[in-house]
N, C-alpha and C. Protein backbone atom coordinates (compact mmCIF):
# COMPACT_ATOMS: atom_id res chain seq x y z
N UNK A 1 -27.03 25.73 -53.59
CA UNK A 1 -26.71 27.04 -53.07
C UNK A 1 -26.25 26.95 -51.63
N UNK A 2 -26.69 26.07 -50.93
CA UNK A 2 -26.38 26.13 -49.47
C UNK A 2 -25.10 25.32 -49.37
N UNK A 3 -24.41 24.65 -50.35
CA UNK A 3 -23.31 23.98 -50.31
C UNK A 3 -22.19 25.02 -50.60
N UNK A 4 -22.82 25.86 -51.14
CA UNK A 4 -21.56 27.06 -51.76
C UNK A 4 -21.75 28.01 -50.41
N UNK A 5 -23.05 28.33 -49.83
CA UNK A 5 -22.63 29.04 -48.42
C UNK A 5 -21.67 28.20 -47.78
N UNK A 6 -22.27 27.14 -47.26
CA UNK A 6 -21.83 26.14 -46.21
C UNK A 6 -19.66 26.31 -46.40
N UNK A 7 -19.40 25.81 -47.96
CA UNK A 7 -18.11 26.25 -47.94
C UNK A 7 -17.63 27.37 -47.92
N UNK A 8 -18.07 28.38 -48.26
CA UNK A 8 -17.75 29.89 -47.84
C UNK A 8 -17.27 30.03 -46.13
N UNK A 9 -18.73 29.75 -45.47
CA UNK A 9 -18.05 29.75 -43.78
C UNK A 9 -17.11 29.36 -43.48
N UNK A 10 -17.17 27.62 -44.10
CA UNK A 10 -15.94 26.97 -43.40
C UNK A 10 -14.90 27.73 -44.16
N UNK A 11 -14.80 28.36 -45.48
CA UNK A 11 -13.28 28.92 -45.59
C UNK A 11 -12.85 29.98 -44.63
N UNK A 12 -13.55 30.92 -44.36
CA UNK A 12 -13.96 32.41 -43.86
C UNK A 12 -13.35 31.55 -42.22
N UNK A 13 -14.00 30.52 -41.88
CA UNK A 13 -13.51 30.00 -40.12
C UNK A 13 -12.01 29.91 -40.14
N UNK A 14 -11.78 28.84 -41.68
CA UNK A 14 -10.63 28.58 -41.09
C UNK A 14 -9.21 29.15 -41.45
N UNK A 15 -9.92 30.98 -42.18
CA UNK A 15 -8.74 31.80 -42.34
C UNK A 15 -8.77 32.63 -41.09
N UNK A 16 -10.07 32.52 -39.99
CA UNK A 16 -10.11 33.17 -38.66
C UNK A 16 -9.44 32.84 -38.17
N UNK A 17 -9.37 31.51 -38.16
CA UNK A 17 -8.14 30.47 -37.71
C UNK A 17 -6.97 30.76 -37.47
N UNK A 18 -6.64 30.83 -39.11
CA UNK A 18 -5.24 30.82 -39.27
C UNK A 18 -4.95 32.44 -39.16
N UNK A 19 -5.55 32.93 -39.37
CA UNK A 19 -4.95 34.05 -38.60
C UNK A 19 -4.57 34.84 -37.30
N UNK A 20 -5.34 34.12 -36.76
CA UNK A 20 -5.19 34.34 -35.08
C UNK A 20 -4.03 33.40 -34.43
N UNK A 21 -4.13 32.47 -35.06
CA UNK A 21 -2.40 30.95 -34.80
C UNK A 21 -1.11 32.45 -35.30
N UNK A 22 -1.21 33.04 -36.51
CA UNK A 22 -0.09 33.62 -36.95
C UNK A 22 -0.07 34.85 -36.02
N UNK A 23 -1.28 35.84 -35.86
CA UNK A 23 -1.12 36.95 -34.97
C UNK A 23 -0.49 36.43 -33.51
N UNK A 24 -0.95 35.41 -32.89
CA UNK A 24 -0.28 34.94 -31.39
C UNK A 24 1.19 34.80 -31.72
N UNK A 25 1.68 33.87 -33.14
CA UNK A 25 3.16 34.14 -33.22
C UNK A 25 3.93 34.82 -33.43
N UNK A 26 3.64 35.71 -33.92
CA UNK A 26 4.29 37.19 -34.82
C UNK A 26 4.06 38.62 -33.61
N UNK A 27 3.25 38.46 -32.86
CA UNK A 27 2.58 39.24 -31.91
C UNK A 27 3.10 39.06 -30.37
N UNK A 28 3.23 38.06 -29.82
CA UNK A 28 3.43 37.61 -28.56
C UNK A 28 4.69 37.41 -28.59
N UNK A 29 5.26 37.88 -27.33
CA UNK A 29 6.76 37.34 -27.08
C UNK A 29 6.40 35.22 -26.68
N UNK A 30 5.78 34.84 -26.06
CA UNK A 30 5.43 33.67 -25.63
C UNK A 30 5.48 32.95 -27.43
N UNK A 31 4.31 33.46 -28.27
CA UNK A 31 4.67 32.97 -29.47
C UNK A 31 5.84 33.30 -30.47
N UNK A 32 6.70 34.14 -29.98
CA UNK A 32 7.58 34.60 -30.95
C UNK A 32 8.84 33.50 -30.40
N UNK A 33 8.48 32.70 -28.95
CA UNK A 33 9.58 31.71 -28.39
C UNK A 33 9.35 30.41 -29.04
N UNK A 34 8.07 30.47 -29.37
CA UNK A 34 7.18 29.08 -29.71
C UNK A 34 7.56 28.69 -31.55
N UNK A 35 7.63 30.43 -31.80
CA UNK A 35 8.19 30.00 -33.43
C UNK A 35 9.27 29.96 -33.39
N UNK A 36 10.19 30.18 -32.57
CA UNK A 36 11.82 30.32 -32.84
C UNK A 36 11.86 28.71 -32.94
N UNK A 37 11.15 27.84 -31.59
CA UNK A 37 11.43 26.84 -31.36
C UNK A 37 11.16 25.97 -32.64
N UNK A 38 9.84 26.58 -33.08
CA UNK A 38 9.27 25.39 -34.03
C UNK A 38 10.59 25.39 -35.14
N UNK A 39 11.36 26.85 -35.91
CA UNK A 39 11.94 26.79 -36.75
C UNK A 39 12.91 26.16 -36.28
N UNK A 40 13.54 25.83 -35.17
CA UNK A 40 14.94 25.21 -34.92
C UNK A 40 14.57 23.53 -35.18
N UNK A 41 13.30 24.12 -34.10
CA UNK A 41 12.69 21.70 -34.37
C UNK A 41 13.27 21.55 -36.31
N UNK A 42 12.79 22.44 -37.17
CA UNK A 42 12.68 22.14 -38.38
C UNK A 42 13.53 22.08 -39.08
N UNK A 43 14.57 22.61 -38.58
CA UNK A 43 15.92 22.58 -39.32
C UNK A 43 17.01 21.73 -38.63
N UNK A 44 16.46 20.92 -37.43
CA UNK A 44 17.05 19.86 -36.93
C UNK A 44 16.34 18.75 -38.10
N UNK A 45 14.89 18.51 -38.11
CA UNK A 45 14.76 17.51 -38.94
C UNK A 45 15.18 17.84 -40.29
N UNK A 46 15.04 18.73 -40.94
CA UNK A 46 15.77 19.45 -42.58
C UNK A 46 17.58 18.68 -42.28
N UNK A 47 18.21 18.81 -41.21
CA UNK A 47 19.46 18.24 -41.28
C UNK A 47 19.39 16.50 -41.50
N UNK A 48 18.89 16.26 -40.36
CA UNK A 48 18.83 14.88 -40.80
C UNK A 48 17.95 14.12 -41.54
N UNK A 49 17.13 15.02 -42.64
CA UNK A 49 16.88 14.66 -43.84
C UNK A 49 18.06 14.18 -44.71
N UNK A 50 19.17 15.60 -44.80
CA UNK A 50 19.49 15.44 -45.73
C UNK A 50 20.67 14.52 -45.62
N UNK A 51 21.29 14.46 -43.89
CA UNK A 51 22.09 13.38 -43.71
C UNK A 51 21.33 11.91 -44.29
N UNK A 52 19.95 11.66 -43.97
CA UNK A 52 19.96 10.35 -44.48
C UNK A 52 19.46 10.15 -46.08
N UNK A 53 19.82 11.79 -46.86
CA UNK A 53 19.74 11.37 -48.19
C UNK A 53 20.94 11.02 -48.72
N UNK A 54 22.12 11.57 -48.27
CA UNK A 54 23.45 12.18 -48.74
C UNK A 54 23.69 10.46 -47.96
N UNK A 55 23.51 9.44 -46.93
CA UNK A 55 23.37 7.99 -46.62
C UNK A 55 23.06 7.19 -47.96
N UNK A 56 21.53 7.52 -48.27
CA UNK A 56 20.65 7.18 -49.27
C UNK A 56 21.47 6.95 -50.47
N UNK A 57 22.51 8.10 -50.85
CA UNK A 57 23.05 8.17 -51.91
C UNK A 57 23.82 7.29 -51.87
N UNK A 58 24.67 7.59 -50.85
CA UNK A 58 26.27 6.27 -50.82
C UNK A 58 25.82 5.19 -51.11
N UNK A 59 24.68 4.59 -50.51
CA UNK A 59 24.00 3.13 -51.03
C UNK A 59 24.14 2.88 -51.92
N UNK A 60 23.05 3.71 -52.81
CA UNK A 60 22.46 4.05 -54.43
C UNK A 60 24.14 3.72 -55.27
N UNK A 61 24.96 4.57 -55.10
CA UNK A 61 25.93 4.34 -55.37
C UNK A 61 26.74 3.34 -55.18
N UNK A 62 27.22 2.72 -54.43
CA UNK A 62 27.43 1.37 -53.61
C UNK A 62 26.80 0.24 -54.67
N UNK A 63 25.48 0.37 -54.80
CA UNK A 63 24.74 -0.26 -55.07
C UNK A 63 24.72 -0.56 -56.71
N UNK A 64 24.90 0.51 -57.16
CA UNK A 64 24.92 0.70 -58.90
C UNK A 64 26.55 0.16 -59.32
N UNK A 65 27.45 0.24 -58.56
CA UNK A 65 28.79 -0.41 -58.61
C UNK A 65 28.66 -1.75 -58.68
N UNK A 66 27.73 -2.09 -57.80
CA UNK A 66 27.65 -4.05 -58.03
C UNK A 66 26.79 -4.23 -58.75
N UNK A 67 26.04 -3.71 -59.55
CA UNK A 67 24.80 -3.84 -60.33
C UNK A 67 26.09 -3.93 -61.36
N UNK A 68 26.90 -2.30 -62.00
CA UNK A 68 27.71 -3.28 -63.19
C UNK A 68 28.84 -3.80 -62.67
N UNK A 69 29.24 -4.59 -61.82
CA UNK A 69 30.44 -5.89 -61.52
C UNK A 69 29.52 -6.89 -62.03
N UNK A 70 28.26 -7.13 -61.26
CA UNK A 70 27.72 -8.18 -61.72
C UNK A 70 27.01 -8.59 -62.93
N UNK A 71 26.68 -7.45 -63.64
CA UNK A 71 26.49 -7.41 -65.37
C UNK A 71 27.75 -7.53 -66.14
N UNK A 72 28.83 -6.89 -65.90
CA UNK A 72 30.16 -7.63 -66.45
C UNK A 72 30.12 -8.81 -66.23
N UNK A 73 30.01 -10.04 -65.08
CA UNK A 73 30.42 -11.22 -64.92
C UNK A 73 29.01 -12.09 -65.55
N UNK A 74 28.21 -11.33 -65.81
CA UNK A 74 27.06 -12.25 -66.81
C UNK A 74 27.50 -11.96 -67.97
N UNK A 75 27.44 -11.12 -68.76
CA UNK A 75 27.52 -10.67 -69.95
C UNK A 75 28.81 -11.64 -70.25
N UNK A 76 29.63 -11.77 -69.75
CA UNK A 76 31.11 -13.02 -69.77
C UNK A 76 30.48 -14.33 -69.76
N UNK A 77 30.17 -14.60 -68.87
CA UNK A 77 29.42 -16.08 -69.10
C UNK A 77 28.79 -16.35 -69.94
N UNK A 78 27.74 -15.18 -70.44
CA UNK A 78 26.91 -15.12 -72.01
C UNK A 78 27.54 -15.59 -72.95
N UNK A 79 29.14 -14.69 -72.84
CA UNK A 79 29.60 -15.07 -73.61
C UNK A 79 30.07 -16.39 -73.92
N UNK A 80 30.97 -16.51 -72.92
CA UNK A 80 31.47 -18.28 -73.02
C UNK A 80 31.00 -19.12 -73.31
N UNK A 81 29.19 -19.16 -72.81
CA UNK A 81 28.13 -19.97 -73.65
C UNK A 81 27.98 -19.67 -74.38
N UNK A 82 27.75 -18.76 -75.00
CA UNK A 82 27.71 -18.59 -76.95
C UNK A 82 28.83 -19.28 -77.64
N UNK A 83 30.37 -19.20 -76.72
CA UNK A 83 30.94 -19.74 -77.54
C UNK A 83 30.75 -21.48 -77.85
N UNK A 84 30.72 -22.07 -76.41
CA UNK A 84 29.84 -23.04 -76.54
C UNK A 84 29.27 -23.61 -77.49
N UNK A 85 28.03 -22.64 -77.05
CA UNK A 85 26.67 -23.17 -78.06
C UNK A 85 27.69 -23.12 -79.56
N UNK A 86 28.41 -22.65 -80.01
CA UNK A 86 28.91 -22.00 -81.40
C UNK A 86 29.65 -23.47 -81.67
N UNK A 87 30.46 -23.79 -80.92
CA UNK A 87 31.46 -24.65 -80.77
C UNK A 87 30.93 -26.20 -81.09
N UNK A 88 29.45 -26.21 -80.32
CA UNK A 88 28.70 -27.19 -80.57
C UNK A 88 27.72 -27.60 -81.60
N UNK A 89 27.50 -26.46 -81.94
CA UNK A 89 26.49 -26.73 -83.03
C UNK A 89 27.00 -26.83 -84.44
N UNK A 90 29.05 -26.49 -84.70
CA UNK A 90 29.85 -26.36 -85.76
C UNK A 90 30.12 -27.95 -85.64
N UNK A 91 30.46 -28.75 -84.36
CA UNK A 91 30.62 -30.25 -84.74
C UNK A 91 29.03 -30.70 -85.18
N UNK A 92 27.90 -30.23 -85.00
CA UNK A 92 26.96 -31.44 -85.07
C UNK A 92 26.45 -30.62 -86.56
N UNK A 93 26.61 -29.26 -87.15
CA UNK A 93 26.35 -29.06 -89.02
C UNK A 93 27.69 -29.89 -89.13
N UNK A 94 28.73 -30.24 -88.72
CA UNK A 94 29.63 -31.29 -89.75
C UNK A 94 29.43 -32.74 -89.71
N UNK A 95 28.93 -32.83 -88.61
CA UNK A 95 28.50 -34.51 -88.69
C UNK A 95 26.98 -34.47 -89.38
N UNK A 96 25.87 -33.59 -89.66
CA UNK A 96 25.59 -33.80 -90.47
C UNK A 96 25.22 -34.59 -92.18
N UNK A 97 26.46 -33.81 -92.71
CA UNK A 97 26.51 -34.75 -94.01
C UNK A 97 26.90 -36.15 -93.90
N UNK A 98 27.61 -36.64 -93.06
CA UNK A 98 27.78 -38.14 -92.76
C UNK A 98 26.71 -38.41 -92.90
N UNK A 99 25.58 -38.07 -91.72
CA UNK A 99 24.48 -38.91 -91.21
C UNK A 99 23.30 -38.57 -92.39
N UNK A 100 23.37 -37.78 -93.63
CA UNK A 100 22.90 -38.08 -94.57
C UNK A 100 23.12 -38.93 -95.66
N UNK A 101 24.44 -39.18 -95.92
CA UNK A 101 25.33 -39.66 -96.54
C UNK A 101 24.64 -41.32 -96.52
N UNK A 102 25.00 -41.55 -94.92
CA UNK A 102 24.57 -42.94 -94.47
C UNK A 102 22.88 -43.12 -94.66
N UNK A 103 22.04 -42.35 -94.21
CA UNK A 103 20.63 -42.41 -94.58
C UNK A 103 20.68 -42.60 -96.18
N UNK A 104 21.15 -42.32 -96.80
CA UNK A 104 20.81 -42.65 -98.35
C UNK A 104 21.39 -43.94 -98.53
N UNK A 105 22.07 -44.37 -98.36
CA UNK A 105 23.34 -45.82 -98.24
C UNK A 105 21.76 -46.26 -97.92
N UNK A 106 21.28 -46.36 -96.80
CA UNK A 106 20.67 -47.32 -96.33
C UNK A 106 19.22 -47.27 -97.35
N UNK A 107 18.69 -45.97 -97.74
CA UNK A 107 17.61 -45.96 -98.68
C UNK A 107 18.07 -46.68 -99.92
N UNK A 108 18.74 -46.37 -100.61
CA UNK A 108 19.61 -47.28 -101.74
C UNK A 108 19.23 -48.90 -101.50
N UNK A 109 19.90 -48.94 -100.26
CA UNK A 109 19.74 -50.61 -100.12
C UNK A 109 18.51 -51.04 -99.91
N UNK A 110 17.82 -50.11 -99.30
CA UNK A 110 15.71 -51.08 -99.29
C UNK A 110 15.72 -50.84 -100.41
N UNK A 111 15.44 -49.52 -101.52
CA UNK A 111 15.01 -49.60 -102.20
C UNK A 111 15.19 -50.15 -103.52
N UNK A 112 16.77 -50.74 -103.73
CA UNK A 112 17.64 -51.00 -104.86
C UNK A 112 17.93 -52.39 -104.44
N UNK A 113 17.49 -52.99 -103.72
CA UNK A 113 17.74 -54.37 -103.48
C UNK A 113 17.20 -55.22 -104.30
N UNK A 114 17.76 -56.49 -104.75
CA UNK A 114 16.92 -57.41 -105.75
C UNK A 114 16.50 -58.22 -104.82
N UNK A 115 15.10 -58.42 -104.84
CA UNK A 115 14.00 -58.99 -104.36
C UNK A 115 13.98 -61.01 -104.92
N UNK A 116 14.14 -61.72 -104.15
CA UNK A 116 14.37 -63.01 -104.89
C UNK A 116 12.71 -62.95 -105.37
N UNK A 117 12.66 -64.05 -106.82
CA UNK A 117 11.82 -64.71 -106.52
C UNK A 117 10.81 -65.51 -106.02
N UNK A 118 10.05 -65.15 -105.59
CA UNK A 118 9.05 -65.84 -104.51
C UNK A 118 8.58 -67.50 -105.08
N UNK A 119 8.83 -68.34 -104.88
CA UNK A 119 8.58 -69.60 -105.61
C UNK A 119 6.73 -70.02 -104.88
């Protein structure tokens, strides 16, 4: 229970607060100079926000241009090695049957060989 007072005050202080910051600005010529100022400070930084988003962008952009130049020039090389790999692996399935061809030649001959007599 004293935690639910305890935050009650502090809300109750710090709308005393804030209301007396807004009555001095809205109320006072001294604060009505103080908010003009603050809104100008804010729309100086609001500008060069958005100058260094509208920066931000050209990059981004800039940036996504060489992202696909340089995925075109892989995706090409991919290719060329595939053809490659394609190119290479069509001579070595045709040399293949040779090198079975010859493996049996040579099984034939251990196994079909006449064995002399052993005296």
């Amino acid at each position: 229970m004293s935690d639910q007072k305890n935050n009650n005050l502090g809300s109750f202080i710090a709308g005393v607060i804030i209301g007396a910051a807004l009555t001095y600005l809205f109320g006072t010529e001294s604060g009505q100079k103080l908010k003009d100022e603050f809104l100008k400070d804010v729309a100086k930084l609001l500008e060069k926000m958005g100058e260094g988003l509208e920066e931000s962008q050209e990059q981004l952009e800039g940036a996504s241009e060489k992202i696909k130049e340089e995925t075109q020039e892989v995706k090409e090389k991919l290719e060329e090695g595939a053809q490659q790999l394609e190119e290479k692996i069509s001579d070595v399935v045709q040399e293949v049957p040779q090198h079975i061809e010859e493996i049996q030649k040579k099984g034939r001959r251990f196994f079909f060989r006449r064995h002399r007599a052993e005296s």
